[in-house]
C-alpha atoms as a PDB file:
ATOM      1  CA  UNK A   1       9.448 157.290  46.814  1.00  0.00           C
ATOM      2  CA  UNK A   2       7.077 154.603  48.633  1.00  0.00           C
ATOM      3  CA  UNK A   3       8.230 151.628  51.162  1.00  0.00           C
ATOM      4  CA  UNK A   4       6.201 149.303  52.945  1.00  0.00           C
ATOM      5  CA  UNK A   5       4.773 150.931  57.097  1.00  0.00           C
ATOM      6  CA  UNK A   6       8.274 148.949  58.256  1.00  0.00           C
ATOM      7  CA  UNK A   7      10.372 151.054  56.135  1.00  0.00           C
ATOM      8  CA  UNK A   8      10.959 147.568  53.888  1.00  0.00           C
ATOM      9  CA  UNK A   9      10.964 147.772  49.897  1.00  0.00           C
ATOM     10  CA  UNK A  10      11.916 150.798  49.330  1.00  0.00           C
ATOM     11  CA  UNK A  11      10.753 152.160  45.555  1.00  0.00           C
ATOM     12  CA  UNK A  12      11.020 155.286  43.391  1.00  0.00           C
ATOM     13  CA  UNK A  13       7.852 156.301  42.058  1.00  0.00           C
ATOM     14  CA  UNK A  14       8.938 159.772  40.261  1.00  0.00           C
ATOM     15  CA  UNK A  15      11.767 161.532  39.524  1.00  0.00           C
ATOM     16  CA  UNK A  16      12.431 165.007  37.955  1.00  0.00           C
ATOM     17  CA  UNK A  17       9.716 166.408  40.928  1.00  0.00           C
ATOM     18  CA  UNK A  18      10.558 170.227  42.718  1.00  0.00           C
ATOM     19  CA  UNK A  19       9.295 171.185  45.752  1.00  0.00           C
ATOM     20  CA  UNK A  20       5.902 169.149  45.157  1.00  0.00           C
ATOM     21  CA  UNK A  21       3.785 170.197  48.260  1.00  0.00           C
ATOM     22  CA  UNK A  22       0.412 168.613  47.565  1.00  0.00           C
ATOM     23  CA  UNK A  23      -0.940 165.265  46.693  1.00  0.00           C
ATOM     24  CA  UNK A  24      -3.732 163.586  46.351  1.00  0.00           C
ATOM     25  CA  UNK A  25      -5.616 159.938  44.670  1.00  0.00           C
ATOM     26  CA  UNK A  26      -7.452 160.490  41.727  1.00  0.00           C
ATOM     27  CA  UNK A  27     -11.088 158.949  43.697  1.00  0.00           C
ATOM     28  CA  UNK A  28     -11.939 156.876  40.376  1.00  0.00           C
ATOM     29  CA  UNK A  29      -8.260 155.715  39.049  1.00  0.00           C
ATOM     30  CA  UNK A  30      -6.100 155.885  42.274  1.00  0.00           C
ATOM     31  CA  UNK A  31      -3.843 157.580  40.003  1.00  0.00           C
ATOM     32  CA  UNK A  32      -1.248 160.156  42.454  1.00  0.00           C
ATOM     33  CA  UNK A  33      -1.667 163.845  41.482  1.00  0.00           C
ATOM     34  CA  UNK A  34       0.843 166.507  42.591  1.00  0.00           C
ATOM     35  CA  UNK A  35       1.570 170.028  42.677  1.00  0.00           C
ATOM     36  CA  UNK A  36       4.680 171.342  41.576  1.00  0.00           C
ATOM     37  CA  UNK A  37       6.202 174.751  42.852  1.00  0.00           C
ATOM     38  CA  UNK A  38       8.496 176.639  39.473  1.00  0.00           C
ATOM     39  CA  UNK A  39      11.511 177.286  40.069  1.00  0.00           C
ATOM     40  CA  UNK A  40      12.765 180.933  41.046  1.00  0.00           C
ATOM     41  CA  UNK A  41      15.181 183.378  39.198  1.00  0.00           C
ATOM     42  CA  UNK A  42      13.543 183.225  35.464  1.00  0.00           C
ATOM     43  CA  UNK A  43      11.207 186.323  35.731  1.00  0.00           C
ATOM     44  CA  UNK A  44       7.865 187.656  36.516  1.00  0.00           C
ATOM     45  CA  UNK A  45       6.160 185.105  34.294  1.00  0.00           C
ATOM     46  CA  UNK A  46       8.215 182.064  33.810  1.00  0.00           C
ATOM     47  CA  UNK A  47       8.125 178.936  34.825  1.00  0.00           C
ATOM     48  CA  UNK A  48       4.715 178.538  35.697  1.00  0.00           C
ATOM     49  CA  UNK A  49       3.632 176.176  38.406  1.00  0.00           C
ATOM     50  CA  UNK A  50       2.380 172.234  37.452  1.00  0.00           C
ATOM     51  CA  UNK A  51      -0.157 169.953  38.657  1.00  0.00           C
ATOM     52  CA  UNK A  52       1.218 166.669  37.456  1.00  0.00           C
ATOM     53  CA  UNK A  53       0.147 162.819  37.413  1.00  0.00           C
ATOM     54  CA  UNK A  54       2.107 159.799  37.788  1.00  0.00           C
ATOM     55  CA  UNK A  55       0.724 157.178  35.625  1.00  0.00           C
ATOM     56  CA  UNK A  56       3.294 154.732  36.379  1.00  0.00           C
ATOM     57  CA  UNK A  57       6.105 154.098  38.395  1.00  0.00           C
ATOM     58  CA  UNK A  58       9.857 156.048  37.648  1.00  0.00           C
ATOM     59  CA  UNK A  59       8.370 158.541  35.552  1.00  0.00           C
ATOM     60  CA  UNK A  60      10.777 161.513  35.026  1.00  0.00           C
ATOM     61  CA  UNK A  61       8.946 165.196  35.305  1.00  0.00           C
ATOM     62  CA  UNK A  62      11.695 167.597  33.924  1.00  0.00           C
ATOM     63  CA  UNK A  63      13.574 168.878  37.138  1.00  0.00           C
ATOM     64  CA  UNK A  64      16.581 170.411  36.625  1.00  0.00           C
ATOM     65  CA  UNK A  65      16.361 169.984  32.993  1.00  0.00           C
ATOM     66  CA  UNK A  66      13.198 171.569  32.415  1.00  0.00           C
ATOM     67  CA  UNK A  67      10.118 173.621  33.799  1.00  0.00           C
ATOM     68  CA  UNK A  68       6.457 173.476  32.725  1.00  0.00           C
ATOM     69  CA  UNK A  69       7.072 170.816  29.885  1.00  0.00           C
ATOM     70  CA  UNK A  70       8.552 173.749  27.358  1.00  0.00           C
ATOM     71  CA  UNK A  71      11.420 175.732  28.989  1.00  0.00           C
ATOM     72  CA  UNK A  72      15.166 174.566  29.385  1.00  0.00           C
ATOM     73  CA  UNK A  73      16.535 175.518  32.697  1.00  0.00           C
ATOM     74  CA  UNK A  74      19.559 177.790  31.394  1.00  0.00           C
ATOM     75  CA  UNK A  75      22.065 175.547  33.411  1.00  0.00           C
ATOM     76  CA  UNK A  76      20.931 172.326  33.024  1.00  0.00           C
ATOM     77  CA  UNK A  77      19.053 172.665  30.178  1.00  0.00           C
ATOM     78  CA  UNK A  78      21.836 171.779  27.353  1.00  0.00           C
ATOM     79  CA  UNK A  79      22.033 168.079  29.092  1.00  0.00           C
ATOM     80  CA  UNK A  80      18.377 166.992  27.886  1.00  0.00           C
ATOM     81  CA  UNK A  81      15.291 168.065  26.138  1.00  0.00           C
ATOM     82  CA  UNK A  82      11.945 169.043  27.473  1.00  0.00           C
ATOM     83  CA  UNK A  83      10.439 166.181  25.165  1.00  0.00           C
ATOM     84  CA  UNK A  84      12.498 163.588  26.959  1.00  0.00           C
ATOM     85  CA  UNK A  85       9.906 164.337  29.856  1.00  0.00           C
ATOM     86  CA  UNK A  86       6.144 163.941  31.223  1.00  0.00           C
ATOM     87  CA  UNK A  87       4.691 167.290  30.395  1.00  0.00           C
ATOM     88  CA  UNK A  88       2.358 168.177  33.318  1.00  0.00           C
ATOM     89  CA  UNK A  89      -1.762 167.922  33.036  1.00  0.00           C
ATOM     90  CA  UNK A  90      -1.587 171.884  33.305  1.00  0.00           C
ATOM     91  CA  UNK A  91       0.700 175.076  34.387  1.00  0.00           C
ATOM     92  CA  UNK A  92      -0.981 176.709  36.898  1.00  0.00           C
ATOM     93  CA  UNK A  93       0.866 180.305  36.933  1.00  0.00           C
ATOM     94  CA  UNK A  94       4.637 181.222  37.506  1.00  0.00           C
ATOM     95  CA  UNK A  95       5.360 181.871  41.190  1.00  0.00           C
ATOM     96  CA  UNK A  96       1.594 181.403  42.303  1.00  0.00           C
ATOM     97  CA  UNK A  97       3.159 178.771  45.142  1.00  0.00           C
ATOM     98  CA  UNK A  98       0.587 176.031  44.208  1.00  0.00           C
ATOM     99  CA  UNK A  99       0.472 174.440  47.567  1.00  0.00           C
ATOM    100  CA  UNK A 100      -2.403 171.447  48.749  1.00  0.00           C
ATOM    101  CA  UNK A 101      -4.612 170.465  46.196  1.00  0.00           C
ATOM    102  CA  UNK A 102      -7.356 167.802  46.694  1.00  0.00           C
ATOM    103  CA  UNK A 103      -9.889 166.152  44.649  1.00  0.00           C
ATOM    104  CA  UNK A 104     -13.464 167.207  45.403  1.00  0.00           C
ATOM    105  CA  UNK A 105     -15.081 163.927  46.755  1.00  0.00           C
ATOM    106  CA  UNK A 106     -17.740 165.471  48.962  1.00  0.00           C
ATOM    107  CA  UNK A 107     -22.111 166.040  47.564  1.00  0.00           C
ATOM    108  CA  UNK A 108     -22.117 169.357  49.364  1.00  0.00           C
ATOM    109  CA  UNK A 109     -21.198 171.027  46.107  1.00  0.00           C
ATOM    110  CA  UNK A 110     -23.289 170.449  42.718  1.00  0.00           C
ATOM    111  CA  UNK A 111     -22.591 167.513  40.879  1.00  0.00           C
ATOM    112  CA  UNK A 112     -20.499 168.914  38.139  1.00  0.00           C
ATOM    113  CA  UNK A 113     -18.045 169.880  41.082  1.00  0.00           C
ATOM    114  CA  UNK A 114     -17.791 166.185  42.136  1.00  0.00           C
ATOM    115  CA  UNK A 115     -13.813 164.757  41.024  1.00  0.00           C
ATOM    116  CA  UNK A 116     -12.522 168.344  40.493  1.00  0.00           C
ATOM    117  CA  UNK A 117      -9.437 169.718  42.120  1.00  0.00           C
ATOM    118  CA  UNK A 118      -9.003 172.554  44.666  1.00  0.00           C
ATOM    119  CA  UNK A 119      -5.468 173.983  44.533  1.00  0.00           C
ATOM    120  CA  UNK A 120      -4.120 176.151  47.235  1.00  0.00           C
ATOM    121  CA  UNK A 121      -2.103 179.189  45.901  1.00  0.00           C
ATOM    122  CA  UNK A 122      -0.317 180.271  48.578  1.00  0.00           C
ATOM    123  CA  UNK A 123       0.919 183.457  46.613  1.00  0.00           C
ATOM    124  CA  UNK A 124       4.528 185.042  45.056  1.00  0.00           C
ATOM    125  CA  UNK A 125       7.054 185.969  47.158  1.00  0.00           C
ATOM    126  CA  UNK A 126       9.707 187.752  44.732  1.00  0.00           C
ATOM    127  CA  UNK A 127       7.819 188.706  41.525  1.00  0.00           C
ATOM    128  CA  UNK A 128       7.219 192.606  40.773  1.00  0.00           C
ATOM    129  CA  UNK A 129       3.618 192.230  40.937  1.00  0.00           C
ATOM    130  CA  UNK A 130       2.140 189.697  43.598  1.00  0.00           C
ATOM    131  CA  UNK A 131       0.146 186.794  42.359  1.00  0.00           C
ATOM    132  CA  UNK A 132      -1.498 183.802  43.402  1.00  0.00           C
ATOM    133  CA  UNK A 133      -3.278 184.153  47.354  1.00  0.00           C
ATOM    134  CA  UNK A 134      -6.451 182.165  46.080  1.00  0.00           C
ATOM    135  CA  UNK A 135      -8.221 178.825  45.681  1.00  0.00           C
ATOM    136  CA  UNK A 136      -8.466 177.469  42.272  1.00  0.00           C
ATOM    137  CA  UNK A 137     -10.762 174.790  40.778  1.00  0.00           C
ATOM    138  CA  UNK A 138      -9.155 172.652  37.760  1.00  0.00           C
ATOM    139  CA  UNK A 139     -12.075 171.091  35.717  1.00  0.00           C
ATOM    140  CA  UNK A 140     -11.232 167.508  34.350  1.00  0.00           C
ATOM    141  CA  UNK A 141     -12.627 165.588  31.877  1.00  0.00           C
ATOM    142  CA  UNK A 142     -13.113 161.444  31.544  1.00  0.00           C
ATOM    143  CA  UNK A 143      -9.868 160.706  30.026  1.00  0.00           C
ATOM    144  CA  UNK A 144      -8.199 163.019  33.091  1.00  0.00           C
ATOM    145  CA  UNK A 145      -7.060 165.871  31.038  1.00  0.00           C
ATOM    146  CA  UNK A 146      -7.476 169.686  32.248  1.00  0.00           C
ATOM    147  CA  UNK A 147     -10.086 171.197  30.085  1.00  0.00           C
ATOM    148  CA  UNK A 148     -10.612 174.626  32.592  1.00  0.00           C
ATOM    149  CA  UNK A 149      -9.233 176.274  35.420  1.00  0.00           C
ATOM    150  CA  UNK A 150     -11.296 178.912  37.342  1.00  0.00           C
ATOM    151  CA  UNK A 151     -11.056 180.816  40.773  1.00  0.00           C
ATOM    152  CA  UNK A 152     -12.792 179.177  43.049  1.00  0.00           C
ATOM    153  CA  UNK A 153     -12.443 181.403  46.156  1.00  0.00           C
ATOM    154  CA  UNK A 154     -10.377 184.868  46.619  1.00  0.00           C
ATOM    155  CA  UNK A 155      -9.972 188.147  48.414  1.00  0.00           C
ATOM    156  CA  UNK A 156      -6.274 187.315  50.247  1.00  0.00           C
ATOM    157  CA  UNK A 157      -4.607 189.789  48.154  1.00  0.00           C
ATOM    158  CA  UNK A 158      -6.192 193.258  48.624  1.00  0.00           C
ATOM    159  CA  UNK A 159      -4.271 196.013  46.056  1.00  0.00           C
ATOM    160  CA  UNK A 160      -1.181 194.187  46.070  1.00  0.00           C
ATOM    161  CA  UNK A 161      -0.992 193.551  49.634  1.00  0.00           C
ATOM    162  CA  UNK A 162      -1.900 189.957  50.992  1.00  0.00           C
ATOM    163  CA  UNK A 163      -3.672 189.480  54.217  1.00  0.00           C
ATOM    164  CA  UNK A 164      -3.485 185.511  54.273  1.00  0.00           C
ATOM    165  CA  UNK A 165      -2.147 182.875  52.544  1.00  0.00           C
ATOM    166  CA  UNK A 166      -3.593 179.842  51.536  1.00  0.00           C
ATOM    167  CA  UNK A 167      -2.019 176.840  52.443  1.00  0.00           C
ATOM    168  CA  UNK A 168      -4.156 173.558  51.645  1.00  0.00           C
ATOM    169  CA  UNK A 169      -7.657 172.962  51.188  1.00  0.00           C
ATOM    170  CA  UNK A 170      -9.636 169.491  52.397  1.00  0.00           C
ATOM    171  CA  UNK A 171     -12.879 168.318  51.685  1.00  0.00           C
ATOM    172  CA  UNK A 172     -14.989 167.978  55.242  1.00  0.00           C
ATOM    173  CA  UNK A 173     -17.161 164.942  56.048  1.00  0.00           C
ATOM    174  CA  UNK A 174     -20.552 166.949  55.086  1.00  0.00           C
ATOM    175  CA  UNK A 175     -18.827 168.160  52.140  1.00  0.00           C
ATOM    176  CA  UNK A 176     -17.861 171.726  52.374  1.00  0.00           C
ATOM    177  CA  UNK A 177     -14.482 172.278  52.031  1.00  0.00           C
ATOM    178  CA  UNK A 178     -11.855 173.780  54.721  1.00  0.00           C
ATOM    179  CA  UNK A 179      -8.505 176.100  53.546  1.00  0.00           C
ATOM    180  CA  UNK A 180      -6.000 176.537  55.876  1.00  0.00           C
ATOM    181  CA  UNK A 181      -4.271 180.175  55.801  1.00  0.00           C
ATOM    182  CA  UNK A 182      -0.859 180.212  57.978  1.00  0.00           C
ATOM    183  CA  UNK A 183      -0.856 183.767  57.435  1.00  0.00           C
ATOM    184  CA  UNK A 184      -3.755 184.358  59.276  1.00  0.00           C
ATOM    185  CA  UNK A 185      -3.731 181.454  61.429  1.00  0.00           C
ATOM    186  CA  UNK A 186      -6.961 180.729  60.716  1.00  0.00           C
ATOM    187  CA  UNK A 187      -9.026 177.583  58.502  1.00  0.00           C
ATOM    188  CA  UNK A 188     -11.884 178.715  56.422  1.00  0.00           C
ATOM    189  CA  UNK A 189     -14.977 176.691  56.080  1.00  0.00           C
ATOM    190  CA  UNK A 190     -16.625 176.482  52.733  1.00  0.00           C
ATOM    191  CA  UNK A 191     -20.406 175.554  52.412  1.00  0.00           C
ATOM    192  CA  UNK A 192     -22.870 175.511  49.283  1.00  0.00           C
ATOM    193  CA  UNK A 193     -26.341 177.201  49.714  1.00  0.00           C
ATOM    194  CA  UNK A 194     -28.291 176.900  47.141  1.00  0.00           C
END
């Protein structure tokens, strides 16, 4: 939802969103992007996580209908199909906790980084084998759409075991780019040498 700073006009902007943690404006379109935790209770490997983008105002993402653009929740499912929906830019893993994610605005980084997003994984809490506990980079190209996603920085999870969890990531004024880990109470700094 958005209102005007006196709490005045209130507006939906999305519907259909679960547990969206992150957010951030596309630098060039102003467009909102969001992260989108799966929901629990459908396995090891299903739903995965979304990064999704409103385009315009009162679009519906899925929730409780549907995860990830393809799967029918098994309760609510029945009520309306996945294609009724805004399928999300891309899945980012099942149960990976895809936290703060921010568009790369800073020069620190090469060029080719410059309008990518960082997504905080802040790592599964009840699948068999633990995922996530990283910082990924999501590659887009002009028209906005997700052509690559890549590990951008790792090491949390150490044979299965985490030792921090990422929370959210932001880009610094000289460009390098801070993660916050509430695990380890501590914020990483980021820097490019060539």
């Amino acid at each position: 939802m958005k209102m005007k700073p006196d709490g005045s006009d209130l507006q939906v902007v999305a519907r259909g969103v679960r547990n969206s943690v992150g957010f951030d404006w596309h630098p060039a379109t102003r467009e909102l992007w969001f992260t989108d935790n799966g929901r629990d209770y459908l396995g090891d490997d299903q739903p995965d996580d979304e990064l999704n983008r409103v385009t315009r105002a009162g679009q519906h993402f899925g929730y409780p209908f549907c995860h990830a653009g393809t799967i029918a929740d098994p309760e609510f499912g029945k009520q309306r199909a996945c294609s009724e929906f805004v399928p999300p830019v891309a899945r980012l893993g099942a149960h990976v906790a895809a936290l703060g994610m921010r568009f790369y605005t800073g020069t620190q980084f090469p060029a080719e980084y410059r309008n990518n997003i960082f997504i905080a994984e802040h790592g599964s809490w009840n699948r068999s084998a633990k995922v996530g506990y990283r910082i990924m980079r999501v590659v887009l190209d002009a028209e906005g759409k997700a052509v690559r996603q890549e590990v951008f920085a790792q090491g949390w999870l150490q044979r299965g075991t985490p030792w921090g969890r990422p929370v959210d990531v932001l880009v610094a004024p000289d460009g390098s780019l801070l993660v916050s880990d509430d695990q380890a109470d501590a914020v990483y700094r980021i820097r490019y040498a060539p």
